[in-house]
C-alpha atoms as a PDB file:
ATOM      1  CA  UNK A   1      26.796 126.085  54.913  1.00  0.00           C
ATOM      2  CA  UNK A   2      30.068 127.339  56.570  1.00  0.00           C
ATOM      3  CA  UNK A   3      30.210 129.707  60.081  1.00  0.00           C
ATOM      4  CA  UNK A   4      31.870 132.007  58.148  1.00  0.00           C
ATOM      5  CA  UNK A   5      29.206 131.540  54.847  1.00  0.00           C
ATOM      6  CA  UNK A   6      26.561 131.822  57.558  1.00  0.00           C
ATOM      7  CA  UNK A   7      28.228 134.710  59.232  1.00  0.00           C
ATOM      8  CA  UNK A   8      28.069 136.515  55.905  1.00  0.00           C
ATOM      9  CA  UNK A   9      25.124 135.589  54.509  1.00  0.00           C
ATOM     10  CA  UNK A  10      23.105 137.015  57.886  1.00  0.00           C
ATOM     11  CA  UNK A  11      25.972 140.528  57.681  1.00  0.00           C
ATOM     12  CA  UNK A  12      24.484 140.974  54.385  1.00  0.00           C
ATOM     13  CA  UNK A  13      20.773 141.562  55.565  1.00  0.00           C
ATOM     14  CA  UNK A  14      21.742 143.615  58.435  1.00  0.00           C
ATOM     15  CA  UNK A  15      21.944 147.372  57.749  1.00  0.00           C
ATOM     16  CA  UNK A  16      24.538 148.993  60.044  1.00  0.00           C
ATOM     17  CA  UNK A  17      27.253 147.010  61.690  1.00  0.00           C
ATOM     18  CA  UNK A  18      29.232 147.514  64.423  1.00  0.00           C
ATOM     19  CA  UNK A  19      32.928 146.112  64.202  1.00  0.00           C
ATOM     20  CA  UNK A  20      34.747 146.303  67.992  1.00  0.00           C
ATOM     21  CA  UNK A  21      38.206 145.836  68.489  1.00  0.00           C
ATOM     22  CA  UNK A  22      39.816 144.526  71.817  1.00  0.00           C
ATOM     23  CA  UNK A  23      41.814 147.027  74.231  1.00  0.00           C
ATOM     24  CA  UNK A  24      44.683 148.337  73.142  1.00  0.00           C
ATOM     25  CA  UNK A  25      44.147 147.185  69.498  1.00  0.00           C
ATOM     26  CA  UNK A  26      46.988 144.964  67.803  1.00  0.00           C
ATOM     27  CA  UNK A  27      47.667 144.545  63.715  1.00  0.00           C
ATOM     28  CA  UNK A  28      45.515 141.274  63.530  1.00  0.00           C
ATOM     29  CA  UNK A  29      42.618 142.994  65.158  1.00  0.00           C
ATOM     30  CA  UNK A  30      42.986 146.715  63.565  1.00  0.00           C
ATOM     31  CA  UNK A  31      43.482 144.936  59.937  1.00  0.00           C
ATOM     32  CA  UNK A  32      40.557 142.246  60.325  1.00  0.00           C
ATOM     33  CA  UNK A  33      38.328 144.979  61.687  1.00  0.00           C
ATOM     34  CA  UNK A  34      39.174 147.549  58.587  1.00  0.00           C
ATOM     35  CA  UNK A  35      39.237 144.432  55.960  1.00  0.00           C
ATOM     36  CA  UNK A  36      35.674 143.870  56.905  1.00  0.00           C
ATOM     37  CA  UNK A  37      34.615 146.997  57.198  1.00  0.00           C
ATOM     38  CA  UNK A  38      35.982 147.658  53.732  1.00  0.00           C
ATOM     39  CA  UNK A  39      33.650 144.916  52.042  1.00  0.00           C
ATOM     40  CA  UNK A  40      30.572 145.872  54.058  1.00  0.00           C
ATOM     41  CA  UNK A  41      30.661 149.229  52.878  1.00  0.00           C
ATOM     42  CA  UNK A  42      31.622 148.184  49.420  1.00  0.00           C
ATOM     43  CA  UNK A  43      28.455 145.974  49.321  1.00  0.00           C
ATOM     44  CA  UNK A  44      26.034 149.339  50.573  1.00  0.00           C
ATOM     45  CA  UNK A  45      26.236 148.633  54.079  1.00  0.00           C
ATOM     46  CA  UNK A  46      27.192 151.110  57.061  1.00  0.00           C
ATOM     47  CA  UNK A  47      29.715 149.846  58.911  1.00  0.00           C
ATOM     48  CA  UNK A  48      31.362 151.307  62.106  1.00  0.00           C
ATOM     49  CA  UNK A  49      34.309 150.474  63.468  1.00  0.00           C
ATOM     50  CA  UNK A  50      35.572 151.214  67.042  1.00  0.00           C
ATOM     51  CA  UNK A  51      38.129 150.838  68.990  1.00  0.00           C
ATOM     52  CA  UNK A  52      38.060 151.702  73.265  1.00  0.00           C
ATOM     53  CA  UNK A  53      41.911 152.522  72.793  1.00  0.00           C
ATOM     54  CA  UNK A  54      42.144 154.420  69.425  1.00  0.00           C
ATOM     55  CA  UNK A  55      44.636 153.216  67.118  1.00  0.00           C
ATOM     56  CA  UNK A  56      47.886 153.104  67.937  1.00  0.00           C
ATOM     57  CA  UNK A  57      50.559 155.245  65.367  1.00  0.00           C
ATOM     58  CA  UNK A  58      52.109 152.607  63.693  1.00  0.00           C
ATOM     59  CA  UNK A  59      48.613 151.144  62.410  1.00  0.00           C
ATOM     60  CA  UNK A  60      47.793 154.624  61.577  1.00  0.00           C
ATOM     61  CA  UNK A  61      48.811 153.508  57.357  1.00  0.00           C
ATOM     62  CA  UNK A  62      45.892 151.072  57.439  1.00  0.00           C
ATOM     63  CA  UNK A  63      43.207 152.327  54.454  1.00  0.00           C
ATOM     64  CA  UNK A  64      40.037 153.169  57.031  1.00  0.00           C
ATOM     65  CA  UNK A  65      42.111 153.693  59.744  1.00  0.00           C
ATOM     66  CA  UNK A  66      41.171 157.228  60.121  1.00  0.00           C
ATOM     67  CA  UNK A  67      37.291 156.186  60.183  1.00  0.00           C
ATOM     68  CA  UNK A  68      38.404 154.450  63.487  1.00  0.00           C
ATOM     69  CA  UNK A  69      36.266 155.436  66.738  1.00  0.00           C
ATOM     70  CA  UNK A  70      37.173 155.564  70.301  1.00  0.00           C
ATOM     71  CA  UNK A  71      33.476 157.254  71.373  1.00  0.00           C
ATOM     72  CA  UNK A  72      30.317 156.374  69.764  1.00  0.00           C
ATOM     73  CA  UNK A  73      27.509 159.003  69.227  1.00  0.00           C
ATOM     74  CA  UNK A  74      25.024 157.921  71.597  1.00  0.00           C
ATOM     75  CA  UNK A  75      22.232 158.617  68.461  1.00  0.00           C
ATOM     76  CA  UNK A  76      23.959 155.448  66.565  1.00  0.00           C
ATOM     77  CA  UNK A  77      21.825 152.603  67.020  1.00  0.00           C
ATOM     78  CA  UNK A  78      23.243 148.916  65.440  1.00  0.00           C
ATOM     79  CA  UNK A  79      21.039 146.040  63.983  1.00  0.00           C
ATOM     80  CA  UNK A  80      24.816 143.884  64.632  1.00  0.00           C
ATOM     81  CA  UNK A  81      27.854 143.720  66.326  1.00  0.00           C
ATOM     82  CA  UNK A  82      31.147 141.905  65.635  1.00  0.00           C
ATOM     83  CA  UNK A  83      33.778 141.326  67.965  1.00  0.00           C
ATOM     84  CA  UNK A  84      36.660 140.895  66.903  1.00  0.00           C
ATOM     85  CA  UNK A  85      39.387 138.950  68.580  1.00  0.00           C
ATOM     86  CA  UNK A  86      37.726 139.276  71.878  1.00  0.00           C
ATOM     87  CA  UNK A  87      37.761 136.206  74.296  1.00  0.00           C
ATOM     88  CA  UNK A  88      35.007 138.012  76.072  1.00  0.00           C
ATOM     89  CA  UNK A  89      32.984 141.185  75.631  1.00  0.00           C
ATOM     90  CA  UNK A  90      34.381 143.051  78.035  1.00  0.00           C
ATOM     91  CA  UNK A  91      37.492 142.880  75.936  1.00  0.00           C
ATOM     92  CA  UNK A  92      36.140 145.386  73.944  1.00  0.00           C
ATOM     93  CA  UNK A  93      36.889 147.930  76.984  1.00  0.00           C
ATOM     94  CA  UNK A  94      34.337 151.015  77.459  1.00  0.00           C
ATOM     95  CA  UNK A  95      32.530 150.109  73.961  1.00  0.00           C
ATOM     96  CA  UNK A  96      31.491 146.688  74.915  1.00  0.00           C
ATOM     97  CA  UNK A  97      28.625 148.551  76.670  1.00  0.00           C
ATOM     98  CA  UNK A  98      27.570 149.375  73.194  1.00  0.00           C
ATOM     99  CA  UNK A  99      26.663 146.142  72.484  1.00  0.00           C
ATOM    100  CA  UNK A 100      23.791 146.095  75.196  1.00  0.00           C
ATOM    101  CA  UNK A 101      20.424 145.644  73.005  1.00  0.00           C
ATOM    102  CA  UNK A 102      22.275 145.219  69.767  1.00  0.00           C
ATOM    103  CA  UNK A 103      20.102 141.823  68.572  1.00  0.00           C
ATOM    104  CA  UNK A 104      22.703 139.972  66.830  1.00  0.00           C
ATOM    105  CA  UNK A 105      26.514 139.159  68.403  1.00  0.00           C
ATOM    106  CA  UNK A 106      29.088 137.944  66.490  1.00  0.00           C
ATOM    107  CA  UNK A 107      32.274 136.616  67.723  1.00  0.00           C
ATOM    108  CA  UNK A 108      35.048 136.072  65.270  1.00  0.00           C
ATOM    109  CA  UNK A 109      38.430 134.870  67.422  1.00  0.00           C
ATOM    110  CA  UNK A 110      41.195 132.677  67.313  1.00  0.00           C
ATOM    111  CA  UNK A 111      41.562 132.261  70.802  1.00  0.00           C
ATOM    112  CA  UNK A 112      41.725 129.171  73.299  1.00  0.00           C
ATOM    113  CA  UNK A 113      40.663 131.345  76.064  1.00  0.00           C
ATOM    114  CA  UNK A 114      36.998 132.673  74.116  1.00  0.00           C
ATOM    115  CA  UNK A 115      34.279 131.780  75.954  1.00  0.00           C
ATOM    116  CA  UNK A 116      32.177 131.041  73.269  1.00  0.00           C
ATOM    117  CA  UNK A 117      29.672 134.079  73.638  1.00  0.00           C
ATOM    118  CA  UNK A 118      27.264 135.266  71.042  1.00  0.00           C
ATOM    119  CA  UNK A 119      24.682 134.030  68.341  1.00  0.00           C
ATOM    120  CA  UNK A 120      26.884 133.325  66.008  1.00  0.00           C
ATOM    121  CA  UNK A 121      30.645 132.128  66.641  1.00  0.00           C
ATOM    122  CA  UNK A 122      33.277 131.665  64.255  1.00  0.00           C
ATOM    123  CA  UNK A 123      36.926 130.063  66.748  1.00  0.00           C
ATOM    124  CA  UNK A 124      39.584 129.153  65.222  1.00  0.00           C
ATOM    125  CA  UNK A 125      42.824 128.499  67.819  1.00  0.00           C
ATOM    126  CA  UNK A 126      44.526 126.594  65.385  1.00  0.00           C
ATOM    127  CA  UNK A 127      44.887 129.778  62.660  1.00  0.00           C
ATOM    128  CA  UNK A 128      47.783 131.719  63.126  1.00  0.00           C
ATOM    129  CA  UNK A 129      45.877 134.928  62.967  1.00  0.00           C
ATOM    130  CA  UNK A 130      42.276 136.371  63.400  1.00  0.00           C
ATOM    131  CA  UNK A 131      43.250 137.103  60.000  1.00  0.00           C
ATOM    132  CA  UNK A 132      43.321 133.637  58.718  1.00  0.00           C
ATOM    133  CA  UNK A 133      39.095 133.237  60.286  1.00  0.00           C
ATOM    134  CA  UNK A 134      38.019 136.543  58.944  1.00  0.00           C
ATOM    135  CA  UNK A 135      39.021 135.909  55.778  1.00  0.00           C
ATOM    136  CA  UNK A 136      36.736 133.670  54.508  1.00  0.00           C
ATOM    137  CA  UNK A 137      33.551 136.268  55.449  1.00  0.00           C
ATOM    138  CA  UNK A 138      35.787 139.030  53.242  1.00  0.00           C
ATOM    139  CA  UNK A 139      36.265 137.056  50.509  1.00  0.00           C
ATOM    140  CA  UNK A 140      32.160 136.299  50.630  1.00  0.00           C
ATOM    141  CA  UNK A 141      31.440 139.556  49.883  1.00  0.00           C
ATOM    142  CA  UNK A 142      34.560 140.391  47.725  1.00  0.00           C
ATOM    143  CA  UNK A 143      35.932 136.975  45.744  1.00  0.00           C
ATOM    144  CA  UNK A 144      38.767 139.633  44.658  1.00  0.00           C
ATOM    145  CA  UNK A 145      39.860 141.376  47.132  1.00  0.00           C
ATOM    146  CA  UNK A 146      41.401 145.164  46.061  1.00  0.00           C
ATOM    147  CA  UNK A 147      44.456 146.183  47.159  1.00  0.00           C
ATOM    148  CA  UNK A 148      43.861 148.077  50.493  1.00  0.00           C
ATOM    149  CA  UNK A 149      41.457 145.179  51.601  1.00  0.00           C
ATOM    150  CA  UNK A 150      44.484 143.080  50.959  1.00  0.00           C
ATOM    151  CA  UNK A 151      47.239 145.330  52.887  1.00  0.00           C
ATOM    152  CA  UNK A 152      44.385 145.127  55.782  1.00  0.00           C
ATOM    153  CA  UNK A 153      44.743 141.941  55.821  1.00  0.00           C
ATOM    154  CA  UNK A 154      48.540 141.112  55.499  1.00  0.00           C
ATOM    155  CA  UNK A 155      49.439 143.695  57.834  1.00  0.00           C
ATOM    156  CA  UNK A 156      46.835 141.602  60.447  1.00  0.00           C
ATOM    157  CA  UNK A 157      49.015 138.043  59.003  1.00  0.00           C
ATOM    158  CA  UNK A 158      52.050 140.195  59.373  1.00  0.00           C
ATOM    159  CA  UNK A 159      52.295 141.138  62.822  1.00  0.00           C
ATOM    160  CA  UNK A 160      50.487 138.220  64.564  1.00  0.00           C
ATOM    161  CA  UNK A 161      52.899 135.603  63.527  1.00  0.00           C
ATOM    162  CA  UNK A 162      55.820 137.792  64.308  1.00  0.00           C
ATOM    163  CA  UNK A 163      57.024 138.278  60.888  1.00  0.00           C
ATOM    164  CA  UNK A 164      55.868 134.741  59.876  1.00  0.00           C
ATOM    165  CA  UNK A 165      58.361 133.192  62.940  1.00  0.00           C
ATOM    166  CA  UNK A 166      55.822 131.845  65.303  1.00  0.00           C
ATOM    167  CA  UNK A 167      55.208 128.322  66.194  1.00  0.00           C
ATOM    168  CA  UNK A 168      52.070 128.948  65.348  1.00  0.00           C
ATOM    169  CA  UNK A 169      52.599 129.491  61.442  1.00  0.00           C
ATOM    170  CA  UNK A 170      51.208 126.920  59.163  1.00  0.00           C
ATOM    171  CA  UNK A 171      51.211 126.464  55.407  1.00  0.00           C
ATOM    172  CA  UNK A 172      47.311 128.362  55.631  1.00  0.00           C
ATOM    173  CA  UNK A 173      49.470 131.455  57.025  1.00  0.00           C
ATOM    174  CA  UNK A 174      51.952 131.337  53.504  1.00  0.00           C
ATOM    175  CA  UNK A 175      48.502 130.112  51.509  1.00  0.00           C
ATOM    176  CA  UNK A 176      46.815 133.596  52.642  1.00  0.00           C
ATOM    177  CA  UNK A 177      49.772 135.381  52.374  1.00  0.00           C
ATOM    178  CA  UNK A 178      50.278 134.589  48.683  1.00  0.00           C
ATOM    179  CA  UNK A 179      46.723 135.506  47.782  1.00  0.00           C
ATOM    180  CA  UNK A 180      46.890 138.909  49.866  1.00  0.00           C
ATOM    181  CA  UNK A 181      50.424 139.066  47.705  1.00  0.00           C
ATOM    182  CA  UNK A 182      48.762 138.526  44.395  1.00  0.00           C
ATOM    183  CA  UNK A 183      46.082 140.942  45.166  1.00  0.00           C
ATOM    184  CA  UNK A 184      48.485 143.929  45.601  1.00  0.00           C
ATOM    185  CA  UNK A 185      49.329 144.061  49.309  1.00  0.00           C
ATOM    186  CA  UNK A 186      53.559 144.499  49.682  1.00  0.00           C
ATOM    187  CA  UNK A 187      54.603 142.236  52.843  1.00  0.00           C
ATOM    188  CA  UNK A 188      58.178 144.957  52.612  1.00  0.00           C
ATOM    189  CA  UNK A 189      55.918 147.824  52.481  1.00  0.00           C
ATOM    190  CA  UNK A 190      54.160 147.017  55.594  1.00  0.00           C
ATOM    191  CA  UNK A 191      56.935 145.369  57.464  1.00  0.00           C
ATOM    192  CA  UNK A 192      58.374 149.305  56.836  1.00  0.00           C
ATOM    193  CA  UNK A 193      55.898 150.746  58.261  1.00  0.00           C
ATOM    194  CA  UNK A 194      55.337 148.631  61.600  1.00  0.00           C
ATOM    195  CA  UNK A 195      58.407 147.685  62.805  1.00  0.00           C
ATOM    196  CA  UNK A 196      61.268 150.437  60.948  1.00  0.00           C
ATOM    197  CA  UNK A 197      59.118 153.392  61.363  1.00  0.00           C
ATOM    198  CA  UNK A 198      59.571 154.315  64.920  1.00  0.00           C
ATOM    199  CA  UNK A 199      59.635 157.791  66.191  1.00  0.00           C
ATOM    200  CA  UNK A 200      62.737 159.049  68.013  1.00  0.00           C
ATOM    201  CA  UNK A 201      61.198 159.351  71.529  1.00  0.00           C
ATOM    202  CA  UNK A 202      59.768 155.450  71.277  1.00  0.00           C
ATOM    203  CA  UNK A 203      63.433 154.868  70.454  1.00  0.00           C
ATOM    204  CA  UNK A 204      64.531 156.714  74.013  1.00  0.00           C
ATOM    205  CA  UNK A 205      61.985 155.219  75.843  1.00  0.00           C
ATOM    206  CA  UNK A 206      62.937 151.792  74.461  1.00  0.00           C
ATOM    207  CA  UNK A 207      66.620 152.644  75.713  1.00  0.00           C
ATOM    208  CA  UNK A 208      65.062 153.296  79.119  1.00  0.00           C
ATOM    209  CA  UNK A 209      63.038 150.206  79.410  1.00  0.00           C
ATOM    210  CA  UNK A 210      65.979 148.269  78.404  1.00  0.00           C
ATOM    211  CA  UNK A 211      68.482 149.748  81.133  1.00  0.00           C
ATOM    212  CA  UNK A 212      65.857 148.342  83.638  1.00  0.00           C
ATOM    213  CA  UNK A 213      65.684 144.958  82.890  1.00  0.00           C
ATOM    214  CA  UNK A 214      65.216 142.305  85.262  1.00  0.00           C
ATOM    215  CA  UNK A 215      66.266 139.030  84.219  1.00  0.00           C
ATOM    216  CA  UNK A 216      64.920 136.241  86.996  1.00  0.00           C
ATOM    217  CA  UNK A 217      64.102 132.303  87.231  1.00  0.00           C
ATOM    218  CA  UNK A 218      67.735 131.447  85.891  1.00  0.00           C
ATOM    219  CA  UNK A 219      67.597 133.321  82.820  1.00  0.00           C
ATOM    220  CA  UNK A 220      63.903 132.410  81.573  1.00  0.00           C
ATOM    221  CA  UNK A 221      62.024 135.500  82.584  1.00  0.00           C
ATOM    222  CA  UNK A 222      62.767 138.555  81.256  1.00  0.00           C
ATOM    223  CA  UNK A 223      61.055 142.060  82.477  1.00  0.00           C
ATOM    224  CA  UNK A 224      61.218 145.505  82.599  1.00  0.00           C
ATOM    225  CA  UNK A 225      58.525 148.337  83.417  1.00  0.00           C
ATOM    226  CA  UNK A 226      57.377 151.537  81.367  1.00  0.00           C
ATOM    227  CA  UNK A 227      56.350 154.495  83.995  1.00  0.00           C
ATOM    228  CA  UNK A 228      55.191 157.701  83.745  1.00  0.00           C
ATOM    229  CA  UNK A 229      58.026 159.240  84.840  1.00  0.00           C
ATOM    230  CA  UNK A 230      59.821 157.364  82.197  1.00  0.00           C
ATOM    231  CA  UNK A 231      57.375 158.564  79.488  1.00  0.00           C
ATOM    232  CA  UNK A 232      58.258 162.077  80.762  1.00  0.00           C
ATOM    233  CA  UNK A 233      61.767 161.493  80.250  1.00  0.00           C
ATOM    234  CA  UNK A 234      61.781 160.350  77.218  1.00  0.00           C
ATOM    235  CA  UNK A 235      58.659 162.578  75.608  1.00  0.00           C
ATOM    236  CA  UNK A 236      56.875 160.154  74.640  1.00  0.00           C
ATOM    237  CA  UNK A 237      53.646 158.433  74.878  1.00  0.00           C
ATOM    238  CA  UNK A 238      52.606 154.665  75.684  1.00  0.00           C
ATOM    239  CA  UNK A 239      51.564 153.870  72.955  1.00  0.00           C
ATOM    240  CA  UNK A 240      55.256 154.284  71.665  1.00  0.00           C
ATOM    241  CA  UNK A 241      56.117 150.945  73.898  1.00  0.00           C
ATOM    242  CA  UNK A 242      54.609 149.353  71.174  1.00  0.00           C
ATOM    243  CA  UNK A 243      57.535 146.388  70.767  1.00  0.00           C
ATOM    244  CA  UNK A 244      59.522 146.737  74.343  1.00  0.00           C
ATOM    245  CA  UNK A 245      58.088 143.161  74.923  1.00  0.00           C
ATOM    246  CA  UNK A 246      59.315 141.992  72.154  1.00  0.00           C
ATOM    247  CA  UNK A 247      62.530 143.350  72.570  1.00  0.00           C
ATOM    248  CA  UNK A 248      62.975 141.675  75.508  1.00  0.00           C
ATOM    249  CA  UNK A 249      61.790 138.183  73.470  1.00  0.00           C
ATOM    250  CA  UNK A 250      64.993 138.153  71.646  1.00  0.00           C
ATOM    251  CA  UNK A 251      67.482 137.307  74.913  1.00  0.00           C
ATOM    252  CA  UNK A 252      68.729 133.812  74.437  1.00  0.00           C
ATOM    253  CA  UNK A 253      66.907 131.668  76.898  1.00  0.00           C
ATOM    254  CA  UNK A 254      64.117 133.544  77.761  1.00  0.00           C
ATOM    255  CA  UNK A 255      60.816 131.740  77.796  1.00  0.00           C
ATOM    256  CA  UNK A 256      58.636 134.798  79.755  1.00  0.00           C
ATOM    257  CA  UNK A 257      58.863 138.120  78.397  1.00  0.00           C
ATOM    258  CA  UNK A 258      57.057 140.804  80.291  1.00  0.00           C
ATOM    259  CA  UNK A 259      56.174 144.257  80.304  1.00  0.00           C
ATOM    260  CA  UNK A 260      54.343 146.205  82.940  1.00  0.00           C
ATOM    261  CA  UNK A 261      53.067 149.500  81.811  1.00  0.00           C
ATOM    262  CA  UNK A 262      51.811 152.361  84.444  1.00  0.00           C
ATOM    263  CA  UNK A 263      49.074 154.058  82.321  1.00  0.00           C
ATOM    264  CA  UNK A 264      47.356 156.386  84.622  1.00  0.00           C
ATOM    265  CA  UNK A 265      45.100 154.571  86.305  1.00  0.00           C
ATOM    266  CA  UNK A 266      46.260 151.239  86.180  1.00  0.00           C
ATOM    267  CA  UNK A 267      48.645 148.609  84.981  1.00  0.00           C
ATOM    268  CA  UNK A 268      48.681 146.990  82.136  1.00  0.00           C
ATOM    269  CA  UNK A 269      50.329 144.049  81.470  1.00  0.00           C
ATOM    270  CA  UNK A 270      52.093 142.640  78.248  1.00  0.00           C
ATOM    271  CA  UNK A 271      53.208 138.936  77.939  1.00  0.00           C
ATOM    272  CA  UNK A 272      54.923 136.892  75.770  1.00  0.00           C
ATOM    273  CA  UNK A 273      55.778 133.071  75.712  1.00  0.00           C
ATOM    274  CA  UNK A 274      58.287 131.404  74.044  1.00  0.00           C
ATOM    275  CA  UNK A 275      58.887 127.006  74.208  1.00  0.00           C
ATOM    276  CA  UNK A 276      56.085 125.978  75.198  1.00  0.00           C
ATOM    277  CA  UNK A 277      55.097 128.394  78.135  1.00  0.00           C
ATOM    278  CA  UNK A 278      51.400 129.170  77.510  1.00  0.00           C
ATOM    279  CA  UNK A 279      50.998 133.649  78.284  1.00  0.00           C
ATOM    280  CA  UNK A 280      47.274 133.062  77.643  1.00  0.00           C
ATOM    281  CA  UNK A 281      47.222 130.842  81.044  1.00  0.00           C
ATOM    282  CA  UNK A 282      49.242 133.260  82.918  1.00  0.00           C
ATOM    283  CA  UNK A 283      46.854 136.500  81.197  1.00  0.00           C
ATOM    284  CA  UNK A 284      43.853 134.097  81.746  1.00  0.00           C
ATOM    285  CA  UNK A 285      44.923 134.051  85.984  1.00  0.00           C
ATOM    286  CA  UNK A 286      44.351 138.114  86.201  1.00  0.00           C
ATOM    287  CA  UNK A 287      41.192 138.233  83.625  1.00  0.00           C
ATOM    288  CA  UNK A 288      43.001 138.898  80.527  1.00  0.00           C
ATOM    289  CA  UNK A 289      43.212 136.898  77.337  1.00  0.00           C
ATOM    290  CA  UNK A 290      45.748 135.949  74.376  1.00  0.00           C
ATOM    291  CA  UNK A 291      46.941 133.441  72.674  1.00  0.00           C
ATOM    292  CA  UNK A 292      50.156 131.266  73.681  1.00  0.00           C
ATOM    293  CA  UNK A 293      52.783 133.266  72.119  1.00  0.00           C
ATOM    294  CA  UNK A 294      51.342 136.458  73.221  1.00  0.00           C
ATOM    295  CA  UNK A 295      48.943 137.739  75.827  1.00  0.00           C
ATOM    296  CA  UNK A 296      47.649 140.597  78.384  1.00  0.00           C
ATOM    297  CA  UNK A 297      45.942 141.361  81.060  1.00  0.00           C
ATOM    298  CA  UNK A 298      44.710 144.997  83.091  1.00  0.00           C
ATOM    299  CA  UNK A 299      44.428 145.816  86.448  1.00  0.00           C
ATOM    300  CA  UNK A 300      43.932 148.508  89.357  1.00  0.00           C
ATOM    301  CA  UNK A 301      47.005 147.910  91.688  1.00  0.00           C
ATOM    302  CA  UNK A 302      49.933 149.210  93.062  1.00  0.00           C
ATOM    303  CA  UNK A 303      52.666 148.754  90.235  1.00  0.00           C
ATOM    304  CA  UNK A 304      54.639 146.625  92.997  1.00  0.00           C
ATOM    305  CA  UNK A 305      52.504 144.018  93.600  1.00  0.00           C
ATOM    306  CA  UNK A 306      51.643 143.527  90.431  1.00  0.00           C
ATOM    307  CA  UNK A 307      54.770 142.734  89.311  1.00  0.00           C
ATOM    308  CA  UNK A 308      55.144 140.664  92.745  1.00  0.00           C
ATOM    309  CA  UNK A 309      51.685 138.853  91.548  1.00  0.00           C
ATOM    310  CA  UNK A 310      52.607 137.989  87.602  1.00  0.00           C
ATOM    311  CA  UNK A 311      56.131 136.676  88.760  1.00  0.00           C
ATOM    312  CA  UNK A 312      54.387 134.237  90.731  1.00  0.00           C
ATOM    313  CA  UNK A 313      51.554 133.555  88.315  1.00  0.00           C
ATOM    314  CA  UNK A 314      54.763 132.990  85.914  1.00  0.00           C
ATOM    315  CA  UNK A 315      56.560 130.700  87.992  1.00  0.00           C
ATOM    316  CA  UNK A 316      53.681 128.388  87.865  1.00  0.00           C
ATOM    317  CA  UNK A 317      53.589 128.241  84.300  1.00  0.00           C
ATOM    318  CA  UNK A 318      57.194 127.724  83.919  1.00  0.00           C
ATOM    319  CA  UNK A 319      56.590 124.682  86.349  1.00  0.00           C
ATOM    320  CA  UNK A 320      53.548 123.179  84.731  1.00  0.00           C
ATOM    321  CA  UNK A 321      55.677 123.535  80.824  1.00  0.00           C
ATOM    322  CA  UNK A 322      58.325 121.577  82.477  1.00  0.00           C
ATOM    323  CA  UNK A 323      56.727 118.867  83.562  1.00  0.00           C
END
């Protein structure tokens, strides 16, 4: 038997489930989470889902979305708990606490940087997407997946292979995409929603961001900051960063792409890597996680010296990808 046939076959004799999503909750994680949820319930299970961070506006489409918790009733009591795309428990944020006593852990990543926690592990760092290793424990409860399972699920392939860009795309990620296709998910539809569905004061604020950015380390690092102040300015929240970073991924040359964010009691910190620079490793060096292509990492410190602190950690990595 498969991890993932394992996986489901011990889901299916637990009665509620609880389904956690890392900190500040991306499209793979949001649309594995839901897709799973989806079957669960389908097959007479209860099934919660939560998420420290909420979930962020443009996710706010995905079908289950609105069944999304950031609290938990402290009445609920789990007989399982799957984390999803988290290298660690405490990457579920405040909720990983609501693991504590639950008797079964599952871990369901596609991470280098997992530590391999939990009873029963399904890792993956060669799929392109958590969606690509949750799949298989869908399709065990639901060979034919409906149509909002499937938009779950192509909005998760969607958005963590940048559009199907990455380096880290394989012929799996257009295998899954053309079953989630056949099954009635629209790749246009969702693509709509994500990335040309922005609100006029994420616009602004991306405007701001841009007019501050550093370029450093002869034109490989790019950065730029998101404050409060800034957020003022442009009335709008942080959560309507969403895609700065990756704005500042399209310069020509850049290999580091960074964005520190002043949230209001600390700084969080959004990488990406491009040519072989690894943002998990630099992440990884502050406590955070990710993948290659994209990582992150929190802390408590003066917005300064952080920045002073990842430019170094980046440095580093630039050295050790050039040798």
């Amino acid at each position: 038997m498969s991890p993932a046939a394992k996986i489901a076959e011990t889901l299916k004799s637990r009665q509620h489930i609880l389904l956690l999503n890392h900190v500040s909750p991306d499209g793979d994680c949001l649309g594995s989470t839901l897709a799973l949820a989806r079957v669960l319930r389908a097959a007479g299970q209860r099934a919660t889902v939560g998420s420290s961070d909420g979930v962020p506006v443009m996710y706010r489409f995905l079908p289950g979305s609105n069944t999304v918790l950031a609290e938990i009733p402290d009445g609920e009591r789990f007989d399982a708990v799957v984390f999803m795309e988290c290298s660690s428990p405490e990457r579920a944020g405040a909720l990983a606490a609501r693991a504590a006593g639950v008797p079964l852990w599952v871990n369901v990543d596609h991470h280098v940087s997992n530590t391999g926690y939990g009873d029963l592990v399904l890792l993956d760092a060669e799929a392109a997407a958590v969606a690509e290793v949750v799949f298989p424990i869908v399709t065990a409860f639901q060979p034919r997946l409906d149509a909002e399972t499937a938009v779950c699920l192509m909005t998760a392939l969607l958005t963590d292979t940048g559009s199907f860009h990455y380096a880290s795309v394989t012929p799996r990620s257009f295998e899954l995409a053309a079953e989630l296709l056949r099954a009635g998910a629209s790749p246009m539809a969702i693509f709509d929603q994500v990335y040309e569905n922005r609100s006029a004061a994420s616009v602004r604020l991306l405007g701001l961001a841009l007019t501050r950015m550093t370029i450093c380390e002869d034109g490989r690092v790019a950065w730029t900051t998101v404050t409060q102040e800034m957020l003022k300015e442009a009335k709008a929240t942080m959560e309507e960063s969403e895609g700065i970073v990756g704005a500042l991924r399209t310069v020509g040359g850049i290999q580091v792409a960074i964005l520190f964010k002043e949230e209001a009691n600390e700084i969080s910190v959004s990488l990406r890597g491009v040519g072989g620079v690894r943002a998990n490793v630099i992440a990884e060096a502050f406590g955070g996680g990710g993948h290659a292509a994209a990582a992150g990492f929190t802390v408590k410190e003066p917005l300064d010296e952080v920045v002073r602190r990842t430019l170094a950690a980046v440095r580093l990595e630039l050295g050790a990808a050039t040798r």
